[in-house]
Protein backbone atom coordinates (compact mmCIF):
# COMPACT_ATOMS: atom_id res chain seq x y z
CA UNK A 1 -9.52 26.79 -4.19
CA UNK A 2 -9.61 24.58 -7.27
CA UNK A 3 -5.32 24.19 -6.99
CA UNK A 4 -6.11 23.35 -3.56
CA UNK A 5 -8.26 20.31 -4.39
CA UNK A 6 -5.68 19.47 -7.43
CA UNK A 7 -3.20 19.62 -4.84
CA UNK A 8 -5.21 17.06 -2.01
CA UNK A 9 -6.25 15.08 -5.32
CA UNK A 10 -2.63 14.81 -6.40
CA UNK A 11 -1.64 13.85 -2.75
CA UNK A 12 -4.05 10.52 -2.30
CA UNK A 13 -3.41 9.27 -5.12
CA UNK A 14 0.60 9.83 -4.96
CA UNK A 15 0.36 7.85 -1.11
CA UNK A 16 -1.68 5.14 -3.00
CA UNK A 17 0.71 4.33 -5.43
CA UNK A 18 3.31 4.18 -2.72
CA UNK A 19 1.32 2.00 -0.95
CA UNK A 20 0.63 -0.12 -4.22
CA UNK A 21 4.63 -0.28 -4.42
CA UNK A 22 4.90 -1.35 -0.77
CA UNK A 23 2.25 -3.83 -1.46
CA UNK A 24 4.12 -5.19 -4.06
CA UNK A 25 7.21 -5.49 -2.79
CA UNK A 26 5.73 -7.24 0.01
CA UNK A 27 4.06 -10.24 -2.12
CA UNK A 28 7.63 -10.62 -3.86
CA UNK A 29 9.03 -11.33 -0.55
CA UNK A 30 6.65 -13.30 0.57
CA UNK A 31 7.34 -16.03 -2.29
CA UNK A 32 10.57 -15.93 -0.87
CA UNK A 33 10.71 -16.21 2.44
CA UNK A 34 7.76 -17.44 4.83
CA UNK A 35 8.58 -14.95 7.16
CA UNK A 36 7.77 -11.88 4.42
CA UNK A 37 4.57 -14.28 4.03
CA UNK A 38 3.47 -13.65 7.30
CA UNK A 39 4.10 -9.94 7.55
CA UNK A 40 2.29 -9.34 3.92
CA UNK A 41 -0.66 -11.33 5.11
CA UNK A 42 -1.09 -9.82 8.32
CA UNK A 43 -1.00 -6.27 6.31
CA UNK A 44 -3.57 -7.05 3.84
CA UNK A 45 -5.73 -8.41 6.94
CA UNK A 46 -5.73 -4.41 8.47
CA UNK A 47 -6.01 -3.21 5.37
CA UNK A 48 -9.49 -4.90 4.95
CA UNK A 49 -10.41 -5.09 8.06
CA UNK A 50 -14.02 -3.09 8.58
């Protein structure tokens, strides 16, 4: 049970960095091309959206 919850544990935080990465990689872009811009922008908006 407790390698089970190591396991889910190790998961979320594994897809977070990822999506840290993504994020990332996103902004860089988005300096660079207004186009990138958009597309970051509009993912931070459903990422916060409540």
């Amino acid at each position: 049970m407790l390698w089970t919850e190591a396991l889910l544990v190790t998961e979320r935080l594994n897809r977070g960095y990822a999506t840290e990465a993504i994020l990332t990689q996103m902004a860089v872009s988005g300096v660079l091309s207004e186009k990138a811009d958009k597309a970051f922008q509009k993912r931070i908006r459903q990422l916060t959206e409540t």
